[in-house]
PDB file of N, CA and C in Angstrom:
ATOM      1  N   UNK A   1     -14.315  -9.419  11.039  1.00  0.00           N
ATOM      2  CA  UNK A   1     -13.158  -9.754  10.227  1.00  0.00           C
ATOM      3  C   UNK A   1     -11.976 -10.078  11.143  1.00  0.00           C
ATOM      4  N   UNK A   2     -11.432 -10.815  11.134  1.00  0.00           N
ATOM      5  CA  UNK A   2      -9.854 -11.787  11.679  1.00  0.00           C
ATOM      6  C   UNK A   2      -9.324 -10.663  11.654  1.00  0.00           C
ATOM      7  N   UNK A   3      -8.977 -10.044  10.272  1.00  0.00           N
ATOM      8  CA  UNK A   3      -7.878  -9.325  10.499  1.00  0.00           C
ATOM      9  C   UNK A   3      -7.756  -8.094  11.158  1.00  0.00           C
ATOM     10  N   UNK A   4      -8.691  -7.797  11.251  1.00  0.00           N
ATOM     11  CA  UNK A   4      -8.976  -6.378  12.415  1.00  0.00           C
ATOM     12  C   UNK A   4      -9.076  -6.453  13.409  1.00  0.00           C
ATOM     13  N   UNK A   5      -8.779  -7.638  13.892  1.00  0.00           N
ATOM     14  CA  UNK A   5      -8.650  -8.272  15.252  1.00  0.00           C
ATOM     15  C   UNK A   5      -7.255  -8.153  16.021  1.00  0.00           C
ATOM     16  N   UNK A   6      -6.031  -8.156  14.688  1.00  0.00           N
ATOM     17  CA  UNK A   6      -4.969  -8.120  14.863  1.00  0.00           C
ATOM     18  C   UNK A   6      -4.247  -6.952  14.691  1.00  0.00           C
ATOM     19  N   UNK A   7      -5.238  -6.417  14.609  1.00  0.00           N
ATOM     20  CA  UNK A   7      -4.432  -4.814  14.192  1.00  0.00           C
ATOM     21  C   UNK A   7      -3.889  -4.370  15.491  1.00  0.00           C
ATOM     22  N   UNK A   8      -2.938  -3.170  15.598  1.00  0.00           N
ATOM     23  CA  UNK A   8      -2.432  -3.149  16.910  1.00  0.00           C
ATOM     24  C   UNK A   8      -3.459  -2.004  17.886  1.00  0.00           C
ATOM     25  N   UNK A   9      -3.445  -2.444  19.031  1.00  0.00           N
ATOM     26  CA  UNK A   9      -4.887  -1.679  19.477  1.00  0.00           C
ATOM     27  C   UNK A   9      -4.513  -0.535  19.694  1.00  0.00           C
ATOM     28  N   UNK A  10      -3.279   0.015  19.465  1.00  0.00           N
ATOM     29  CA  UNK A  10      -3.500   1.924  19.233  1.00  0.00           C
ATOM     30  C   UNK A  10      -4.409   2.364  18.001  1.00  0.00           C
ATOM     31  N   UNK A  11      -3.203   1.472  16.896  1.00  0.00           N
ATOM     32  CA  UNK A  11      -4.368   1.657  15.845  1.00  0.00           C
ATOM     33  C   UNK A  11      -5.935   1.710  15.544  1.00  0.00           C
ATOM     34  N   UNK A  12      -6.120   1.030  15.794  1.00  0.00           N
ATOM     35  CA  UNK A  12      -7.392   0.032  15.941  1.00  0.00           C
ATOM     36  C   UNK A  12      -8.452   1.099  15.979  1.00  0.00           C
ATOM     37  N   UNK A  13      -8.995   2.163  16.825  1.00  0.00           N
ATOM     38  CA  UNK A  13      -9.457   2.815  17.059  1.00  0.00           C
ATOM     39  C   UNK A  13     -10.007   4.109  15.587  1.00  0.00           C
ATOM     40  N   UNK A  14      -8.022   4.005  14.934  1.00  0.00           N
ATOM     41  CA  UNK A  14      -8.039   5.012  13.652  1.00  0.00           C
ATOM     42  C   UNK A  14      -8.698   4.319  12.726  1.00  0.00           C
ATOM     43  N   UNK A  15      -8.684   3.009  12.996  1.00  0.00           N
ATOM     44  CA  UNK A  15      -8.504   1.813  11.433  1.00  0.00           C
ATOM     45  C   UNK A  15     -10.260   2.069  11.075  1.00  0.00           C
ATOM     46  N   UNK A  16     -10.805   1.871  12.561  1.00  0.00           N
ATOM     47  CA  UNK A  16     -12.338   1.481  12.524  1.00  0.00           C
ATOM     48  C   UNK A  16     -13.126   3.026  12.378  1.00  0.00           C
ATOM     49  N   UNK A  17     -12.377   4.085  12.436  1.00  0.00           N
ATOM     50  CA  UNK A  17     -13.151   5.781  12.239  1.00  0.00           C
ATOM     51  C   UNK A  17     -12.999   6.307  10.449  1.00  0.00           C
ATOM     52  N   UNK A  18     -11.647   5.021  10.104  1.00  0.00           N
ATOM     53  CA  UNK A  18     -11.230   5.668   8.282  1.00  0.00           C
ATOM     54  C   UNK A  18     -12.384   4.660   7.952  1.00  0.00           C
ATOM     55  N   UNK A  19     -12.950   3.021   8.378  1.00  0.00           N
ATOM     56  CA  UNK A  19     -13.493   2.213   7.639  1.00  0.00           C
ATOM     57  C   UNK A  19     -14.969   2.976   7.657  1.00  0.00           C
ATOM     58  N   UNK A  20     -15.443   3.735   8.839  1.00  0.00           N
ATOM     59  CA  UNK A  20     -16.763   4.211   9.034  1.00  0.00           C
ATOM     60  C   UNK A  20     -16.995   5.751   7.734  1.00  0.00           C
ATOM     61  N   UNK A  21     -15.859   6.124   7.579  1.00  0.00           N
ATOM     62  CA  UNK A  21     -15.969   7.302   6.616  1.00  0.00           C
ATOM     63  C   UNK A  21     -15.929   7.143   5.574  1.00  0.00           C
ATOM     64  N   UNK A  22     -15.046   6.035   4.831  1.00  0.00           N
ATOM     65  CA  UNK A  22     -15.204   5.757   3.828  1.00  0.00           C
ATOM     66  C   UNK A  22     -16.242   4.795   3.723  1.00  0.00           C
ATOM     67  N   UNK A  23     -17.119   4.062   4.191  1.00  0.00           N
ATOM     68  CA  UNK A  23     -18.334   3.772   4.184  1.00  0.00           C
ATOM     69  C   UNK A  23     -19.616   4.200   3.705  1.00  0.00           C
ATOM     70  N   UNK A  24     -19.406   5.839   4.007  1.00  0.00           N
ATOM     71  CA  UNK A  24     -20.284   6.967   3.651  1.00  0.00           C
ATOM     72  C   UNK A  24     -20.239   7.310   2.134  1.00  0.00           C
ATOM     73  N   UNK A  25     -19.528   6.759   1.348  1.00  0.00           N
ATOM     74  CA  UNK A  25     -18.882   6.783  -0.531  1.00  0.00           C
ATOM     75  C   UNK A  25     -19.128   5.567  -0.749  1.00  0.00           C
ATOM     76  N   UNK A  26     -20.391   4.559   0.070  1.00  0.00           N
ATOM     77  CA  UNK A  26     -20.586   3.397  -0.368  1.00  0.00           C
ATOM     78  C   UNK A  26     -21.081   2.988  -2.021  1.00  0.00           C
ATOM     79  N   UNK A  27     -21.992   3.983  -2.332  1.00  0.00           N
ATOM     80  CA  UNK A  27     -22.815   3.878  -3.382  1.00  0.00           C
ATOM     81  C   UNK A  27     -21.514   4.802  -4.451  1.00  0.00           C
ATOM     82  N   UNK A  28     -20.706   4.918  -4.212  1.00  0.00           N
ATOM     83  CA  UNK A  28     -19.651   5.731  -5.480  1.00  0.00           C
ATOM     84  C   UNK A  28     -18.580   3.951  -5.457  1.00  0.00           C
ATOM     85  N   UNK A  29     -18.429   3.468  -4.415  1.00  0.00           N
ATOM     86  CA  UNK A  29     -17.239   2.497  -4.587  1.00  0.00           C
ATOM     87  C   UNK A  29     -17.871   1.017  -5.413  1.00  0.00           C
ATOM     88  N   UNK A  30     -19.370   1.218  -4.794  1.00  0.00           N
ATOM     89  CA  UNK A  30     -20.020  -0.449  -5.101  1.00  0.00           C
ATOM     90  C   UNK A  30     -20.539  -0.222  -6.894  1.00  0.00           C
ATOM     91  N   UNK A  31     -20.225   0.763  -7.258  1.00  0.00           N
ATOM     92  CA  UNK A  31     -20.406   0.990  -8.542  1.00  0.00           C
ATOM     93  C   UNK A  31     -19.170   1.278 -10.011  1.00  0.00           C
ATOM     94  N   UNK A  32     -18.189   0.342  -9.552  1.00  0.00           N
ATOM     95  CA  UNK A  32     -17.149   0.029  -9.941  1.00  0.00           C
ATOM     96  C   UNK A  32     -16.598  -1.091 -10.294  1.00  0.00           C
ATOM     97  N   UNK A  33     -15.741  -1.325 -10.990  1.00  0.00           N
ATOM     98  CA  UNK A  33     -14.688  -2.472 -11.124  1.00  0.00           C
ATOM     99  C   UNK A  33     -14.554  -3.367  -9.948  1.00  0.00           C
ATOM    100  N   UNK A  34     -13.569  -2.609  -9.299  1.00  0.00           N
ATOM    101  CA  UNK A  34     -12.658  -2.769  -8.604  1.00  0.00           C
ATOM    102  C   UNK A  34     -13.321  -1.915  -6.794  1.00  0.00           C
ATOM    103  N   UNK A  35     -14.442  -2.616  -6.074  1.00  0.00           N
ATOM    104  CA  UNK A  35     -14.425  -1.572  -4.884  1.00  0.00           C
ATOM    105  C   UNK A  35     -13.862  -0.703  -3.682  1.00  0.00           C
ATOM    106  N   UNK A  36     -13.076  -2.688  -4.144  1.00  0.00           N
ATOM    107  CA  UNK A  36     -11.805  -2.245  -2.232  1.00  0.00           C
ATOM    108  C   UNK A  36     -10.744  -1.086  -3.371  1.00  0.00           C
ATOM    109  N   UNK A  37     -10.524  -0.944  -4.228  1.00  0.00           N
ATOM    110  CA  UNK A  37      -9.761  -0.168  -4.790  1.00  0.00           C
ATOM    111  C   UNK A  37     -10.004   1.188  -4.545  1.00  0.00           C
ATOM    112  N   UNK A  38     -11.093   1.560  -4.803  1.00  0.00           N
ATOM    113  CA  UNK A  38     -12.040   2.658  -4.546  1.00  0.00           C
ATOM    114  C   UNK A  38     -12.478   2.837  -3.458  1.00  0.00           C
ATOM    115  N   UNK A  39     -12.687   2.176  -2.535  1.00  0.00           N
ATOM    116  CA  UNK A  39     -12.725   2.302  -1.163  1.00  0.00           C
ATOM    117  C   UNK A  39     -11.198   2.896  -0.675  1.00  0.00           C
ATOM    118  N   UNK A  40     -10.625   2.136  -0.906  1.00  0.00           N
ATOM    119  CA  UNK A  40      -8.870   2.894  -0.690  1.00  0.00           C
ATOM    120  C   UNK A  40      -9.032   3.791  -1.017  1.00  0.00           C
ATOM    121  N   UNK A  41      -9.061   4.514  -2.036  1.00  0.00           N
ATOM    122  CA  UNK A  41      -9.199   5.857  -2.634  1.00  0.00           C
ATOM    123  C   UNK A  41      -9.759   6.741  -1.826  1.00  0.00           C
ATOM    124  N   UNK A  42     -11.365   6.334  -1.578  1.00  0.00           N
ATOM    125  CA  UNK A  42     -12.224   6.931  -0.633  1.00  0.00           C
ATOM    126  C   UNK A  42     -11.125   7.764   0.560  1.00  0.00           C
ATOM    127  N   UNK A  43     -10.869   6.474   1.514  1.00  0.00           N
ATOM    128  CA  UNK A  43      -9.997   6.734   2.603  1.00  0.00           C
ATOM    129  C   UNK A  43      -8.815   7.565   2.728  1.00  0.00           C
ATOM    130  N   UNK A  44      -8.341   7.337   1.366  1.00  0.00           N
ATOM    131  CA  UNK A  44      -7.112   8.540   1.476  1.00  0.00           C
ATOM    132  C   UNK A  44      -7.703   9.882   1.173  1.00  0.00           C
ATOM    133  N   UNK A  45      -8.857  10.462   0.533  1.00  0.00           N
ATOM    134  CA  UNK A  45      -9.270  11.303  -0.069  1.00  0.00           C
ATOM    135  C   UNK A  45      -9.730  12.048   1.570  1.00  0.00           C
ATOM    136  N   UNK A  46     -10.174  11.183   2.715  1.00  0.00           N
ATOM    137  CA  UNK A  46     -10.788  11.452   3.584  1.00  0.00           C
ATOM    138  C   UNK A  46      -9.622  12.236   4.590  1.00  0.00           C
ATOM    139  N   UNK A  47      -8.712  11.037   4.470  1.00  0.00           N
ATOM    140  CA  UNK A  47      -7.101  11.647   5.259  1.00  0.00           C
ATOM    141  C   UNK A  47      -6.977  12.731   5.017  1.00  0.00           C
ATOM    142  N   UNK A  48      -6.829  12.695   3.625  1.00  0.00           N
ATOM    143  CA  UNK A  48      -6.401  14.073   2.444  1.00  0.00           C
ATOM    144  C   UNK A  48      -7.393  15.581   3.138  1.00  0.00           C
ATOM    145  N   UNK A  49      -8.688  15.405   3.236  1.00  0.00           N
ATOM    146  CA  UNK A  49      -9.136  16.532   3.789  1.00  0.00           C
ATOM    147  C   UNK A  49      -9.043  17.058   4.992  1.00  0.00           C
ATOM    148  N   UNK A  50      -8.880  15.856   5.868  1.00  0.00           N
ATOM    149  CA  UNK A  50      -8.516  15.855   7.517  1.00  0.00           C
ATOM    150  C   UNK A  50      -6.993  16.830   7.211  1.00  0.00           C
ATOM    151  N   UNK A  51      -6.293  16.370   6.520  1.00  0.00           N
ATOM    152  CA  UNK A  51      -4.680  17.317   6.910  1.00  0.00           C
ATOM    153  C   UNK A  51      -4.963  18.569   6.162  1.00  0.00           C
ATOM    154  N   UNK A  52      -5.821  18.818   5.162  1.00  0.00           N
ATOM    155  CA  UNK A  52      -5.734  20.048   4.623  1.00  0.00           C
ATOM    156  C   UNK A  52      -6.587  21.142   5.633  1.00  0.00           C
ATOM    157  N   UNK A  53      -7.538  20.406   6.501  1.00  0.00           N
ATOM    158  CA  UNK A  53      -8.578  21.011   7.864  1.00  0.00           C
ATOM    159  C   UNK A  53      -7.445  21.356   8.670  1.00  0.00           C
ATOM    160  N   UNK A  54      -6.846  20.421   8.942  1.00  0.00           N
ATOM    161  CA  UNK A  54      -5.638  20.889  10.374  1.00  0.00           C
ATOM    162  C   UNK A  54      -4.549  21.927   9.925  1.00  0.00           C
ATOM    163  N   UNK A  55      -4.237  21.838   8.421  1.00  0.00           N
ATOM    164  CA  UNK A  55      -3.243  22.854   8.252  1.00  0.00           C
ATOM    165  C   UNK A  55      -3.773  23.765   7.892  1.00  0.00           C
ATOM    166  N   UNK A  56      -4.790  24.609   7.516  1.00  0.00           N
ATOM    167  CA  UNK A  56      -5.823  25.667   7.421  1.00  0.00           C
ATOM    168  C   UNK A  56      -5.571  26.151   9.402  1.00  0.00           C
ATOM    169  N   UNK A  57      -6.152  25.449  10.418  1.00  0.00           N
ATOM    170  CA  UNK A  57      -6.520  25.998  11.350  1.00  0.00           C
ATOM    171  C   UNK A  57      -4.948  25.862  12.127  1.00  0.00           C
ATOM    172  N   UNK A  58      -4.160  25.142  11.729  1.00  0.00           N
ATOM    173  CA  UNK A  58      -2.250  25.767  12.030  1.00  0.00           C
ATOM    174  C   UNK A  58      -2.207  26.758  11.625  1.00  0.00           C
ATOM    175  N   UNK A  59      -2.051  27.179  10.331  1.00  0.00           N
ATOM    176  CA  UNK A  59      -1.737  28.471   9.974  1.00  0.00           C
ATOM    177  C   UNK A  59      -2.384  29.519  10.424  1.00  0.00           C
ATOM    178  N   UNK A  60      -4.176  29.505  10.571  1.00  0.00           N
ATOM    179  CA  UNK A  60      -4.532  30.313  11.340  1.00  0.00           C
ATOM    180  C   UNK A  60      -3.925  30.752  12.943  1.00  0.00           C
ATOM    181  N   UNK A  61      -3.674  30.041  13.396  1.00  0.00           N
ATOM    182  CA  UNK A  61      -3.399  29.884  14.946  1.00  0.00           C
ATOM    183  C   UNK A  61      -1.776  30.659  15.252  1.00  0.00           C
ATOM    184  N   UNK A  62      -1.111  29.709  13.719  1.00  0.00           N
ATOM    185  CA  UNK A  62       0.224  30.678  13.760  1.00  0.00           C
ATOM    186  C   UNK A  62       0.091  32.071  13.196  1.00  0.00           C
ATOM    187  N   UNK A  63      -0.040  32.524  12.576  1.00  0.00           N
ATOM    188  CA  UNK A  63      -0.952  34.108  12.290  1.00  0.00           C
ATOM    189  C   UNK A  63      -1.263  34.444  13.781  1.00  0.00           C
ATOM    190  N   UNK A  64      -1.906  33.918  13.991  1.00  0.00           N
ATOM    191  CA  UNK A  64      -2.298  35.348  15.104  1.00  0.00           C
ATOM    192  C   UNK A  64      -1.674  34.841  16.297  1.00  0.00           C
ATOM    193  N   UNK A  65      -0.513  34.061  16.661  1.00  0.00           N
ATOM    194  CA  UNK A  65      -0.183  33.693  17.351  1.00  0.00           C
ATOM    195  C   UNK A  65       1.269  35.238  17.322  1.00  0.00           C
ATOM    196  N   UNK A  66       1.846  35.089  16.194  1.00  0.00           N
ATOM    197  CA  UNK A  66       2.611  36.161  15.251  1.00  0.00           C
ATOM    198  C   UNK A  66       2.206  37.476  15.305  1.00  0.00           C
ATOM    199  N   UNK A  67       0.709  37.829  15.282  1.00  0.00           N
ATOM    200  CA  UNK A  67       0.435  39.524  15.555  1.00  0.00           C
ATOM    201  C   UNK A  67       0.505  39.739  17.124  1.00  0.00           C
ATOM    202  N   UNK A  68       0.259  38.641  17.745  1.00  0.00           N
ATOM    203  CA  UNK A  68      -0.395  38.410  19.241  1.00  0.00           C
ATOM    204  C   UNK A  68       1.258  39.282  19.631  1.00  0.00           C
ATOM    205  N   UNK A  69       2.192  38.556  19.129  1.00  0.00           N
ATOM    206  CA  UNK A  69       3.790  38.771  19.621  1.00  0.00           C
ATOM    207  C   UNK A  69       4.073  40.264  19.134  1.00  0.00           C
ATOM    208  N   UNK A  70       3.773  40.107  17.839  1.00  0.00           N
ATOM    209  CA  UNK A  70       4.039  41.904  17.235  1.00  0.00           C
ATOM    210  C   UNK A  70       3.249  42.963  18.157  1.00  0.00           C
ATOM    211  N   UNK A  71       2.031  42.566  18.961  1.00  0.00           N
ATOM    212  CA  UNK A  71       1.526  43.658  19.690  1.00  0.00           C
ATOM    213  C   UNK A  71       2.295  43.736  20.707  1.00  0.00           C
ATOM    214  N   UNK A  72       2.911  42.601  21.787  1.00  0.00           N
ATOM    215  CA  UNK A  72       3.554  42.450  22.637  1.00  0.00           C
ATOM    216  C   UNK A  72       4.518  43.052  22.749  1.00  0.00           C
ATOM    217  N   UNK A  73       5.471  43.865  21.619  1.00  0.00           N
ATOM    218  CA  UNK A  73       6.825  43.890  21.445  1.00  0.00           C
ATOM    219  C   UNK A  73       6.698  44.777  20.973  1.00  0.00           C
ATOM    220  N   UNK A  74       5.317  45.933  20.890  1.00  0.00           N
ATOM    221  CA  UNK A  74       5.441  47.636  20.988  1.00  0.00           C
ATOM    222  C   UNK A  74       5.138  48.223  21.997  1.00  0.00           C
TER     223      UNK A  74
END
């Protein structure tokens, strides 16, 4: 595709790991209206779990980053 040609090559790398994941919801998107619609969907749904993974293992990290200090400081 042209246009993924032009994407900027920091990007580029993210563009082609969201197109490979939402790929994997092929048979939920090609069974629709509308696919690239649902493919969008796909992709944000994918984002969507990626930030809810990273802020699960932040909060963990800050937790015990927090007792780590409370032991320190008796």
């Amino acid at each position: 595709m042209v246009w993924r040609n032009k994407i900027d090559p920091s990007l580029k790398p993210h563009l082609e790991r969201q197109i490979i994941e939402a790929s994997k919801q092929k048979k939920a998107y090609l069974n629709t209206k509308d696919p690239a619609i649902t493919q969008l969907w796909c992709a944000i749904a994918n984002l969507s779990k990626e930030i809810f993974d990273l802020n699960l293992k932040i909060n963990y990290l800050e937790k015990t980053l927090q007792q780590m200090l409370k032991k320190q400081k008796k």
